[in-house]
Protein backbone atom coordinates (compact mmCIF):
# COMPACT_ATOMS: atom_id res chain seq x y z
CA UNK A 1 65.46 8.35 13.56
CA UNK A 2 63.33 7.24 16.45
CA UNK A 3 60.01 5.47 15.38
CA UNK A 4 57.90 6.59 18.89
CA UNK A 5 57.01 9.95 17.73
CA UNK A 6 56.15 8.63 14.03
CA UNK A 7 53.78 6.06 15.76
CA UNK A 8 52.26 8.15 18.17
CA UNK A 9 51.38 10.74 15.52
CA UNK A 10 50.27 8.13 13.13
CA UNK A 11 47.91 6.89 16.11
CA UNK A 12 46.56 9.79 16.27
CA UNK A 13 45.96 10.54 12.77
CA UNK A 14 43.75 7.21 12.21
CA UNK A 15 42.12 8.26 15.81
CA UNK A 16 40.91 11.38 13.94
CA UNK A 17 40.57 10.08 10.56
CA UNK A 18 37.91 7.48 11.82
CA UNK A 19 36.08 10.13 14.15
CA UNK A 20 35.80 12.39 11.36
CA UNK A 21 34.09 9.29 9.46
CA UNK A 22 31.77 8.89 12.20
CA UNK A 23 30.79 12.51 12.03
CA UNK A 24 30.37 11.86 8.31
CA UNK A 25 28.50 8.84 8.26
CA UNK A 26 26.00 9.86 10.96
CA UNK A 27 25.29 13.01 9.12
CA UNK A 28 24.13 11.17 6.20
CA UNK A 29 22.65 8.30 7.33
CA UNK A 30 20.14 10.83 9.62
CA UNK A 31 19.24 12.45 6.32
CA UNK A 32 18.61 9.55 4.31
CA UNK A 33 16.78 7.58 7.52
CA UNK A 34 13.10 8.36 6.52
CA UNK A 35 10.81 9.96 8.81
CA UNK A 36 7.91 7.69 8.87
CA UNK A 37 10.35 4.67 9.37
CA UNK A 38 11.30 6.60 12.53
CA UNK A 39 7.83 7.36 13.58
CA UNK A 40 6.69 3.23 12.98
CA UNK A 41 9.90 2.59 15.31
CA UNK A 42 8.74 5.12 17.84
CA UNK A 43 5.21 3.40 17.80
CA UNK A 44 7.20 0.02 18.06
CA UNK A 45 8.80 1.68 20.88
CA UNK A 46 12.11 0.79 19.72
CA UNK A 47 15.23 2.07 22.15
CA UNK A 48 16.62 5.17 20.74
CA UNK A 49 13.82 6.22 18.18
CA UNK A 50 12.42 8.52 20.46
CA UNK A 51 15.92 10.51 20.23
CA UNK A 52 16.62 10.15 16.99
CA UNK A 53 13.13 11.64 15.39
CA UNK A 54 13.86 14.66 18.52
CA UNK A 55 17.26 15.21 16.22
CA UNK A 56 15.36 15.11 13.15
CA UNK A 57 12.62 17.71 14.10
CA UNK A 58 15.85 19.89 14.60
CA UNK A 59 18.24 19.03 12.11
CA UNK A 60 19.53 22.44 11.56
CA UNK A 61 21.17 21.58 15.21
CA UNK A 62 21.84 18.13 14.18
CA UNK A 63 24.15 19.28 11.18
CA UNK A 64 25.35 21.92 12.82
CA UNK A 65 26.80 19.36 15.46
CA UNK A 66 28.03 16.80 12.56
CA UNK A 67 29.83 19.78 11.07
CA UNK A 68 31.61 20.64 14.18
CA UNK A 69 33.07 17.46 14.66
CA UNK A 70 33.93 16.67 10.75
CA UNK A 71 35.77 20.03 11.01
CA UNK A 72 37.43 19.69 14.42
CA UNK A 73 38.48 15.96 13.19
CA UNK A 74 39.75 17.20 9.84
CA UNK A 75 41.54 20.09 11.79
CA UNK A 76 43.23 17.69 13.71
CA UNK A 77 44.59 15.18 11.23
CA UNK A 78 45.93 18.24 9.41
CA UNK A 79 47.91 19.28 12.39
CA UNK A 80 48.89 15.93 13.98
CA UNK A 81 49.20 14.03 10.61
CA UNK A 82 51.37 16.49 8.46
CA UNK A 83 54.36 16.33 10.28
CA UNK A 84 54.15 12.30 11.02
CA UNK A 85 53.27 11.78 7.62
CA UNK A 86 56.66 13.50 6.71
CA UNK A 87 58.47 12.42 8.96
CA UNK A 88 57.76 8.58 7.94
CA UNK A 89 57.94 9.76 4.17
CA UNK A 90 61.91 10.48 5.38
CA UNK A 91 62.54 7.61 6.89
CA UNK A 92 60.88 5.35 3.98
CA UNK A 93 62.76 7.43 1.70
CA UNK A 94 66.47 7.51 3.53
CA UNK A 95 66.14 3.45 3.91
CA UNK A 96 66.47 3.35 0.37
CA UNK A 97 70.16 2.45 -0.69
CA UNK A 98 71.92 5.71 -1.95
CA UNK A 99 69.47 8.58 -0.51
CA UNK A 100 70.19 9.87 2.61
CA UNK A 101 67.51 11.52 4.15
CA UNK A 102 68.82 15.15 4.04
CA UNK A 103 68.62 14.54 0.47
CA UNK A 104 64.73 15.19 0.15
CA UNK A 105 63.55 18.81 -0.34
CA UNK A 106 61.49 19.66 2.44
CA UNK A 107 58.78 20.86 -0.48
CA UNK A 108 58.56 17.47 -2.31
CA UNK A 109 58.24 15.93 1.68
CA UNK A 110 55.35 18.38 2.39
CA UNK A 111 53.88 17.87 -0.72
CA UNK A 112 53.94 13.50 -0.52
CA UNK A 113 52.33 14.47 2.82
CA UNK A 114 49.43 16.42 1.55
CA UNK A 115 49.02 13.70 -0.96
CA UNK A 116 48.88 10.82 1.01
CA UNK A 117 47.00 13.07 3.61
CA UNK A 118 44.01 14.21 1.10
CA UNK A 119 43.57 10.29 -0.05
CA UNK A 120 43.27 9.20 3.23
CA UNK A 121 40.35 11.90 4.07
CA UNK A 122 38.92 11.38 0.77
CA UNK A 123 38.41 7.89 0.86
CA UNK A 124 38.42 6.59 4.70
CA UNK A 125 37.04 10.20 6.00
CA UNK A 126 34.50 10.69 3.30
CA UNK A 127 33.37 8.65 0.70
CA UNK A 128 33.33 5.06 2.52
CA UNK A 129 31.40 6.40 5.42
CA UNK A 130 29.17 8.08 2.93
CA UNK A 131 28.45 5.04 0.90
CA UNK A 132 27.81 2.93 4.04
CA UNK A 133 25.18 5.31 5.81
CA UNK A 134 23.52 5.63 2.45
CA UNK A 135 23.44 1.90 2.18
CA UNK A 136 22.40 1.04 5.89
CA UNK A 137 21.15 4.36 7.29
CA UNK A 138 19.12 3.00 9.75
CA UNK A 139 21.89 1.01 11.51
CA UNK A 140 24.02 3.47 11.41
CA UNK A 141 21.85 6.11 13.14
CA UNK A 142 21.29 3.80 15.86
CA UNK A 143 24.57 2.98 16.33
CA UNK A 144 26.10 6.48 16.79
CA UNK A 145 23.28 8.33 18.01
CA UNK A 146 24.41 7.39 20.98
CA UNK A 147 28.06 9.11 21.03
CA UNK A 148 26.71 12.06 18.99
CA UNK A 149 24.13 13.38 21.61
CA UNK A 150 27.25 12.95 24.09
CA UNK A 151 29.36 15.63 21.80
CA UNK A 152 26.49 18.02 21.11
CA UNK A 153 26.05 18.32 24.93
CA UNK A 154 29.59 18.76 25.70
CA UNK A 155 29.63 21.48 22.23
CA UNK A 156 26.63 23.05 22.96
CA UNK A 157 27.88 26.55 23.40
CA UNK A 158 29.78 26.19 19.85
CA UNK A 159 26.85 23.92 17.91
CA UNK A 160 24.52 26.95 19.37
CA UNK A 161 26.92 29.29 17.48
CA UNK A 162 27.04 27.51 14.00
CA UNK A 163 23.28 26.96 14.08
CA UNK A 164 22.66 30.71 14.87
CA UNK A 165 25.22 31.85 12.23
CA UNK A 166 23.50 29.16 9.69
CA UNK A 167 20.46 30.76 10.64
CA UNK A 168 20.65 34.59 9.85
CA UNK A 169 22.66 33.53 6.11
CA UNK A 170 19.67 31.45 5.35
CA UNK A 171 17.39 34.15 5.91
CA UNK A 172 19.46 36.76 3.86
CA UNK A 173 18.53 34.27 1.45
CA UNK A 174 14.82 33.94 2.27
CA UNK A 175 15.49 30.27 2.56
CA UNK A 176 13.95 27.90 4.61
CA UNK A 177 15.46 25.83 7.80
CA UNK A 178 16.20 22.48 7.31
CA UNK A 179 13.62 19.91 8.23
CA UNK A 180 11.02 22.16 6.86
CA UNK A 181 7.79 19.59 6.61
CA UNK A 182 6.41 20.84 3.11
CA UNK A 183 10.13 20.32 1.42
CA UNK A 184 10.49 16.62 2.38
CA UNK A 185 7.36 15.33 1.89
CA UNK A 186 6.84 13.22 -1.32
CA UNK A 187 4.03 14.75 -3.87
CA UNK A 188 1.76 11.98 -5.16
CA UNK A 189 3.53 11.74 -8.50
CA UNK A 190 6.44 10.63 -5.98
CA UNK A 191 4.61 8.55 -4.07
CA UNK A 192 3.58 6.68 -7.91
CA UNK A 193 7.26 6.11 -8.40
CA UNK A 194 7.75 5.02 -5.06
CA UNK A 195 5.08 2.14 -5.72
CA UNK A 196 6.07 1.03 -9.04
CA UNK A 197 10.43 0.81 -7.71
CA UNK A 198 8.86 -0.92 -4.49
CA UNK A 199 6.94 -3.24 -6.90
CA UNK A 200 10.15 -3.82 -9.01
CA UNK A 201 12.39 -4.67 -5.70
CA UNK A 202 9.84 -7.14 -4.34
CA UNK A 203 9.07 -5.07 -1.19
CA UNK A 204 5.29 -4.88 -2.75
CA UNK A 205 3.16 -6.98 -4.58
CA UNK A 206 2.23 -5.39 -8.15
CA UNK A 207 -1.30 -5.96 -7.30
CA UNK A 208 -0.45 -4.20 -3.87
CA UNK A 209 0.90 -1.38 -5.80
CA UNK A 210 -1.51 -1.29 -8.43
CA UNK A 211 -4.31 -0.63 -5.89
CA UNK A 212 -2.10 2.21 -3.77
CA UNK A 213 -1.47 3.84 -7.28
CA UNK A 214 -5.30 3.86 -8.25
CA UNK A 215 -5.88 5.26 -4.72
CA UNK A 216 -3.61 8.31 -5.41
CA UNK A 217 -5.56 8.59 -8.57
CA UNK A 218 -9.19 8.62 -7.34
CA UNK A 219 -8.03 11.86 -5.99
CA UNK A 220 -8.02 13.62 -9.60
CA UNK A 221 -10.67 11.87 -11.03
CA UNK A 222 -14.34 13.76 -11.31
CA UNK A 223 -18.04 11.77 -11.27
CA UNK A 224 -17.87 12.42 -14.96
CA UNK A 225 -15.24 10.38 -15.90
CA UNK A 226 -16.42 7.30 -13.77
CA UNK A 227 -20.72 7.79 -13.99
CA UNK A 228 -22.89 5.35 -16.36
CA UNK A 229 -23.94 7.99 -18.72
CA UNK A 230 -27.68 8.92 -18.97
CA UNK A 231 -27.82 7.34 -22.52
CA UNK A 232 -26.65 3.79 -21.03
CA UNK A 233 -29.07 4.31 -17.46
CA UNK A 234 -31.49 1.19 -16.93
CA UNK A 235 -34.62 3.36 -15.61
CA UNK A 236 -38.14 2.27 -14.23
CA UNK A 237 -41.42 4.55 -15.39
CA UNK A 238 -43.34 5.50 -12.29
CA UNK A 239 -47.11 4.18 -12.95
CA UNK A 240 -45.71 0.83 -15.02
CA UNK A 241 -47.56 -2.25 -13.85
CA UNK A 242 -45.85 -4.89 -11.66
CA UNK A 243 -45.13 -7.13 -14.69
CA UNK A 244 -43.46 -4.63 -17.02
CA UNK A 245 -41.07 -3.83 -14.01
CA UNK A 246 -40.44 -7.17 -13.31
CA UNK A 247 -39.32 -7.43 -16.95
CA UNK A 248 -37.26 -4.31 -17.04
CA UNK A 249 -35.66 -6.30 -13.60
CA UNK A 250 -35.41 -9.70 -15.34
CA UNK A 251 -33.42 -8.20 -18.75
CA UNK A 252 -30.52 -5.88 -16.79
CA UNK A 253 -29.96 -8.07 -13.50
CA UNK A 254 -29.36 -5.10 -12.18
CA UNK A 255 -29.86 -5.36 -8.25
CA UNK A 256 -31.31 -1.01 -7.97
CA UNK A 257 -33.32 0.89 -10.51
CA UNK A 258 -33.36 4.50 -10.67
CA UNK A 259 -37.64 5.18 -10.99
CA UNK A 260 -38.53 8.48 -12.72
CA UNK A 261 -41.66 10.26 -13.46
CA UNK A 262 -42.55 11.85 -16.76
CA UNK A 263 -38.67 12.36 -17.39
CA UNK A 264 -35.64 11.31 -16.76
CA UNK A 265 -34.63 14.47 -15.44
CA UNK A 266 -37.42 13.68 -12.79
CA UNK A 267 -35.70 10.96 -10.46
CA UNK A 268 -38.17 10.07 -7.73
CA UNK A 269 -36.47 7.91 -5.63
CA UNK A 270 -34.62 3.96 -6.45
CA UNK A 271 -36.22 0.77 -6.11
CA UNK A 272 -33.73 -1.96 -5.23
CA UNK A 273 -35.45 -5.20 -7.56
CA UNK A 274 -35.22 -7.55 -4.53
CA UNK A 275 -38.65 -6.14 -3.12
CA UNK A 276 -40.02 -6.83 -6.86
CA UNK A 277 -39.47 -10.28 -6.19
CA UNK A 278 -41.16 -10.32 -2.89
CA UNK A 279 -43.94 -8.59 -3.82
CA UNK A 280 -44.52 -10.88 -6.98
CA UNK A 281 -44.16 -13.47 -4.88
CA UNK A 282 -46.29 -12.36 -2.55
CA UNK A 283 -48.84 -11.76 -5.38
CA UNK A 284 -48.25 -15.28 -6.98
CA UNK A 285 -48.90 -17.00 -3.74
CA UNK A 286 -51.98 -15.13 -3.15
CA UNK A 287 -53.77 -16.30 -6.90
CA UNK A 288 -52.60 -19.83 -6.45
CA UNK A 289 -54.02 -19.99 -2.73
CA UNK A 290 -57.32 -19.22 -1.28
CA UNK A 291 -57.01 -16.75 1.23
CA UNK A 292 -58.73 -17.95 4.97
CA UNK A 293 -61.13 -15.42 6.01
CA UNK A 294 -58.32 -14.58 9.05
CA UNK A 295 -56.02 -13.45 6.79
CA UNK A 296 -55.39 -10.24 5.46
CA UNK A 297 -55.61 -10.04 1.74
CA UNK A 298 -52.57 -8.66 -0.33
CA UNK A 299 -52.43 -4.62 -0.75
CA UNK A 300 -52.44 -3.57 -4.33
CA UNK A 301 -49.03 -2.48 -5.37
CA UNK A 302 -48.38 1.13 -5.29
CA UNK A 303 -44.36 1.73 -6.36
CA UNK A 304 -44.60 4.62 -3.80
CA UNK A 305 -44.28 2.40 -0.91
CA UNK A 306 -41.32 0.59 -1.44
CA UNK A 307 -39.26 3.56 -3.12
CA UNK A 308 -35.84 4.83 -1.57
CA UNK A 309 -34.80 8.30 -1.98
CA UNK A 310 -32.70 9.44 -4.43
CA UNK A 311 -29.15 10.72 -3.42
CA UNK A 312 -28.28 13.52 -5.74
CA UNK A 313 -24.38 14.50 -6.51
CA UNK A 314 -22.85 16.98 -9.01
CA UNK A 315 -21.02 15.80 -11.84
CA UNK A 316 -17.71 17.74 -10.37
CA UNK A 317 -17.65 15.72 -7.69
CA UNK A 318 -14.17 13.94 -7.20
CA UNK A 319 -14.87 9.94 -6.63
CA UNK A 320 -12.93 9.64 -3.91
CA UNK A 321 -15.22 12.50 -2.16
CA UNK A 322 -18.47 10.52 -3.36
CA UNK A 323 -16.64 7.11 -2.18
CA UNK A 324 -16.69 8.37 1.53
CA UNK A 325 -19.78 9.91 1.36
CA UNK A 326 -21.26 6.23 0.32
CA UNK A 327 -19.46 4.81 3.18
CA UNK A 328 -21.02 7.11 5.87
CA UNK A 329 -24.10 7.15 4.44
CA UNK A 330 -24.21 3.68 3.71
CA UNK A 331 -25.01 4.28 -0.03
CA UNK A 332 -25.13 2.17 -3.30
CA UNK A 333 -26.20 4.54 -6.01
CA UNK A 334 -26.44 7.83 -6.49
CA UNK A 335 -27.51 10.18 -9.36
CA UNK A 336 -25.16 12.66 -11.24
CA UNK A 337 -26.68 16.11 -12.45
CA UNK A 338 -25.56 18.66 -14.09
CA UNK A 339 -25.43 22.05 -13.18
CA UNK A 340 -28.61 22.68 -15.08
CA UNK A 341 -30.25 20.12 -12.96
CA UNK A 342 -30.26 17.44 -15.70
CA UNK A 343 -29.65 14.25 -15.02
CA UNK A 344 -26.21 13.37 -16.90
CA UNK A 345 -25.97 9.70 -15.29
CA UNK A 346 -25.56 7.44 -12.47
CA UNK A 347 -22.96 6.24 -10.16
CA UNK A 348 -22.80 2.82 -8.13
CA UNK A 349 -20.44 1.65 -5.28
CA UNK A 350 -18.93 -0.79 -7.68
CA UNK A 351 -18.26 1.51 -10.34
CA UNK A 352 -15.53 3.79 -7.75
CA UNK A 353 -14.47 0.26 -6.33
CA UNK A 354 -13.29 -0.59 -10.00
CA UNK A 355 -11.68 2.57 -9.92
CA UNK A 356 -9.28 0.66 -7.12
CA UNK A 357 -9.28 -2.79 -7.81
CA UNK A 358 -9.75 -2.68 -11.84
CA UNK A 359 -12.56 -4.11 -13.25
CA UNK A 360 -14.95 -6.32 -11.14
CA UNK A 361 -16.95 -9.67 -12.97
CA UNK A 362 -19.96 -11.05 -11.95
CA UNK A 363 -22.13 -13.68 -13.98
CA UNK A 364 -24.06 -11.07 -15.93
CA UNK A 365 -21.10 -8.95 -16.78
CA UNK A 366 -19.61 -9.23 -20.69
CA UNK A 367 -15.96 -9.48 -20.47
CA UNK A 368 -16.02 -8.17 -23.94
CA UNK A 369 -17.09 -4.87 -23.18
CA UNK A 370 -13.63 -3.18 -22.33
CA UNK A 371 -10.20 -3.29 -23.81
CA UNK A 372 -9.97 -5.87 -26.30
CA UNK A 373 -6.24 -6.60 -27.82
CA UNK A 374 -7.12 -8.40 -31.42
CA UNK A 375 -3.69 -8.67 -32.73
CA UNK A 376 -0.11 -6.73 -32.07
CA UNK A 377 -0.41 -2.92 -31.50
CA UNK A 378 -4.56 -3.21 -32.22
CA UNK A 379 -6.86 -3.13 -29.66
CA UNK A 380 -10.92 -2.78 -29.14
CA UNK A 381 -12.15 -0.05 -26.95
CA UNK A 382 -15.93 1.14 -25.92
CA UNK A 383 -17.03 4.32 -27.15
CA UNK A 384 -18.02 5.34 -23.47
CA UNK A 385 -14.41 4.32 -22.17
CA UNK A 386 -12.83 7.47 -20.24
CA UNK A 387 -9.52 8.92 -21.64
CA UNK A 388 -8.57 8.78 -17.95
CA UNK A 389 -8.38 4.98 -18.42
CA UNK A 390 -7.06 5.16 -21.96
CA UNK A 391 -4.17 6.81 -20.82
CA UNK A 392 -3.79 4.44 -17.78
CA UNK A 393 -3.99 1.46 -20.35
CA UNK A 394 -1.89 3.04 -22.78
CA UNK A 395 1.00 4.61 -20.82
CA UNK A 396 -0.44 8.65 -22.60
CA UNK A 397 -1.53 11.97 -22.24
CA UNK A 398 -4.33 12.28 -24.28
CA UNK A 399 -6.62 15.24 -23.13
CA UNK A 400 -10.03 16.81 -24.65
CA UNK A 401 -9.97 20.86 -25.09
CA UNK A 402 -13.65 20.63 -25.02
CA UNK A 403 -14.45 18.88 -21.24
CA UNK A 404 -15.37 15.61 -23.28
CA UNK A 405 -14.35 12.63 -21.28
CA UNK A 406 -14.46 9.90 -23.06
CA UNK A 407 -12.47 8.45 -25.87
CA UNK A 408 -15.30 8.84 -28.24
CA UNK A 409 -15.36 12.59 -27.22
CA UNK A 410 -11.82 12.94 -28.41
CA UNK A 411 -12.68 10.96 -31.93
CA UNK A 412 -15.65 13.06 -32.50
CA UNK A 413 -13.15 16.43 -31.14
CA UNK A 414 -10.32 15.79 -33.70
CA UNK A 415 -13.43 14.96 -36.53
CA UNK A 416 -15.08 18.60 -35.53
CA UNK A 417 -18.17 16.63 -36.91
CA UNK A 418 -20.62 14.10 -36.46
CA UNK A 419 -18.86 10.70 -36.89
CA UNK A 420 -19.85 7.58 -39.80
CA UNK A 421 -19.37 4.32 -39.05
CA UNK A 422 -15.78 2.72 -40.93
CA UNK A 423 -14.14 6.36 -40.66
CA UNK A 424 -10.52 6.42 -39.23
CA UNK A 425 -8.30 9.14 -38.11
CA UNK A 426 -5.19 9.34 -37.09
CA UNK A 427 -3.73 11.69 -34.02
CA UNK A 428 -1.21 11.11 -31.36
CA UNK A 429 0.54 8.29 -32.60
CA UNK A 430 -2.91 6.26 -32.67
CA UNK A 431 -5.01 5.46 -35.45
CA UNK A 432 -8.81 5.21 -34.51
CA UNK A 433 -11.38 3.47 -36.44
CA UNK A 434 -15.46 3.41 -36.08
CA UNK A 435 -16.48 0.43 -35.59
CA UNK A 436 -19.76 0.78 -34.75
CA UNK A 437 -21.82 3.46 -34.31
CA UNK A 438 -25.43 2.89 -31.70
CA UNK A 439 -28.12 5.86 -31.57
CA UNK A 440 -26.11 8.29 -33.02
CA UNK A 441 -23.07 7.71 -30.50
CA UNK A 442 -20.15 6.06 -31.28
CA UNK A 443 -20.30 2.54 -29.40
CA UNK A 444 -17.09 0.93 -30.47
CA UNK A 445 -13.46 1.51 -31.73
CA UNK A 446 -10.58 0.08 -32.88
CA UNK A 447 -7.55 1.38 -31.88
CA UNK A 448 -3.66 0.84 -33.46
CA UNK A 449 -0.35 2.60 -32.70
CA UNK A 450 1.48 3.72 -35.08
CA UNK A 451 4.70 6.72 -35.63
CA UNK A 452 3.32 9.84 -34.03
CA UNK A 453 3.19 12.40 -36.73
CA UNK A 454 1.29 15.65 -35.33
CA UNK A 455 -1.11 16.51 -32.42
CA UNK A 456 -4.06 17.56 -34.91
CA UNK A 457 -5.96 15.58 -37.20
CA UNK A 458 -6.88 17.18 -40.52
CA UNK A 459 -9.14 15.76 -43.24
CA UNK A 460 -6.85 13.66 -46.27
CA UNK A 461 -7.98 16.29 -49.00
CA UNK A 462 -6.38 19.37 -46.77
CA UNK A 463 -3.00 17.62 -45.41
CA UNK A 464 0.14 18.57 -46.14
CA UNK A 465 2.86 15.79 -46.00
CA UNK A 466 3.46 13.85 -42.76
CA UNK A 467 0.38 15.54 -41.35
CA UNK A 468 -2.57 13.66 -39.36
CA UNK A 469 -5.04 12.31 -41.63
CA UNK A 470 -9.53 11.39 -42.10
CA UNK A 471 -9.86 8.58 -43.71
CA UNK A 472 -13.22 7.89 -45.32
């Protein structure tokens, strides 16, 4: 049997079997190539961007064009491959001693064909092309971006067809092209998991993706759940001498007062404490010196003068609205109200910043004051801490049915009651104890995991078995 017509069909074969793994592996690597990498390459003005994000704005055409050639390719080795395939599955056969090649039934040939056929497509055509453009799809797009514009012009007329054809099935579907915006765009839960697997490969810092993840979350997060409630606010009394507010100054360190007349509903403007200490300086210097006759004397202090106005917010507002709003306005504090007008508390610039960077120290802050771990599984918490923060800290889902915000909220929810001090309840898989209880309120708590047993807490005396449980 001559060997020239075997080779030249087995030439061809690999010929196609290798275009159609072009087709293949340009097809996926496109869909897996993200868009905003292409976009920061376009920007870069890398050669070949430009065309590539043009095929991705129309990847209907695009796939339609990758089809075309997979099929066309797998056509081919079909037609050309068969009969080569055969005929060297003859020859292999009749060299063995004591089969002559009219010996093999032309349906066992045909079939050793299709075999070896269908692996070759499988593995060479398909699924190693596949794997590399899912591994490298940026290198491959660039690399055969190039030849695949070239067949797309030349197939215009037929890609034009497919696409068309594609088209009018999706729509008797009411489904949407491909390349739609909305469907490819990660949600910001995705964009969380995207952080935390970039943190885990290295490609971001965990501080890096501990801020972008707290950024996402300022989003959902209301002036309620981040405001210094009223009970906690540092005020100044309109009308208080110079002294008594230098006091009030001296004992919080705070650098801004909110000032209020007659009540603390009444917010008449902030006084930031640096001007105390010029004006008590001013006042100092004044009784220690004698004034020459040229000189003015001091004014009297009227609180008035040096007051800035209040900046009043609802306590809806999201933080991340009220964090641009500081910016533009060039804002440090502003006061939260209600929608009865009451004043329900205070927010500062630092308080949303800690909402991004986690809790910020200075030399009057007490580290003590937030979560406290005391031993294994046990932990100290403030009253005032937001269950928005417990559940970032403690990887849950707690939520409050009655708009309650705060951790001591949810105690005083499950109790239905007014709390003691030493009480402890148990409720999604925590156990919470009372540790101390200031003006009514409940100022601090210990907290321990333990099984989860039900979503409600009921009092000892009424549980059934395995049910949550008030402990006295």
């Amino acid at each position: 049997m001559s060997t020239g017509p075997i080779l030249l069909g087995l030439g061809a074969l690999l010929i196609f079997l290798i275009l159609n793994g072009l087709f293949v592996a340009f097809e996926f690597a496109i869909i897996a190539l993200r868009k905003s990498r292409v976009e920061e390459l376009v920007q870069k003005g890398h050669l070949g961007a430009k065309r590539i994000q043009e095929m991705q704005k129309q990847m209907d055409r695009t796939i339609a064009g990758a089809q075309l050639g997979i099929t066309l390719a797998s056509l081919a080795m079909g037609w050309l491959g068969e009969h080569s395939v055969l005929l060297l599955i003859k020859s292999a056969m009749s060299s063995i001693p004591g089969i002559a090649e009219a010996q093999l039934p032309e349906g066992i040939g045909i079939f050793m064909s299709f075999v070896v056929l269908s692996t070759l497509h499988v593995v060479i055509g398909e699924q190693v092309p596949k794997t590399a453009a899912l591994r490298m799809p940026e290198r491959m797009t660039f690399l055969l971006v190039g030849p695949f514009r070239v067949f797309v012009f030349v197939t215009a007329p037929l890609v034009w067809v497919m696409d068309t054809l594609s088209g009018l099935i999706l729509k008797l579907f009411r489904l949407e092209k491909a390349g739609a915006e909305e469907s490819v765009l990660p949600t910001p839960a995705e964009f969380q998991i995207l952080f935390e697997e970039s943190a885990k490969a290295g490609t971001l810092g965990q501080q890096e993706s501990d801020f972008l993840k707290r950024a996402l979350e300022l989003k959902g997060i209301t002036l309620k759940e981040v405001m210094v409630p009223r009970t906690r606010i540092d005020y100044l009394e309109d009308g208080v001498n110079l002294v008594d507010m230098m006091a009030v100054a001296s004992r919080t360190k705070h650098s801004k007062l909110p000032v209020f007349r007659h009540s603390r509903d009444n917010v008449i403007g902030v006084l930031n404490t640096r001007d105390l200490h010029d004006i008590f300086y001013a006042h100092l210097k004044a009784q220690s010196q004698p004034v020459p006759l040229t000189q003015k004397p001091v004014k009297p202090f009227r609180l008035g003068d040096y007051l800035r106005k209040a900046y009043f917010v609802p306590d809806t507002m999201l933080a991340s609205t009220l964090l641009e709003e500081m910016k533009e306005r060039k804002l440090q504090m502003a006061v939260v109200i209600d929608e009865f007008g009451a004043t329900v508390g205070i927010v500062c610039l630092e308080d949303l910043l800690e909402q991004l960077v986690g809790e910020i120290w200075d030399e009057y802050d007490s580290p003590g004051a937030g979560i406290e771990q005391i031993a294994e599984e046990t932990w100290e918490v403030p009253g005032d801490l937001t269950i928005f923060e417990f559940n970032r800290f403690f990887g849950t889902a707690l939520s409050c049915e009655t708009h309650c915000v705060t951790v001591a909220g949810l105690v005083i929810e499950a109790l239905d009651r007014q709390p003691d001090g030493g009480e402890m309840i148990e409720f999604s898989g925590f156990k919470f104890t009372i540790l101390e209880i200031k003006n009514k309120a409940i100022f601090r708590l210990g907290v321990q995991k333990i099984s989860p047993k039900v979503e409600t807490a009921t009092p000892l005396s009424e549980a059934p078995p395995h049910q949550g449980s008030i402990t006295p």
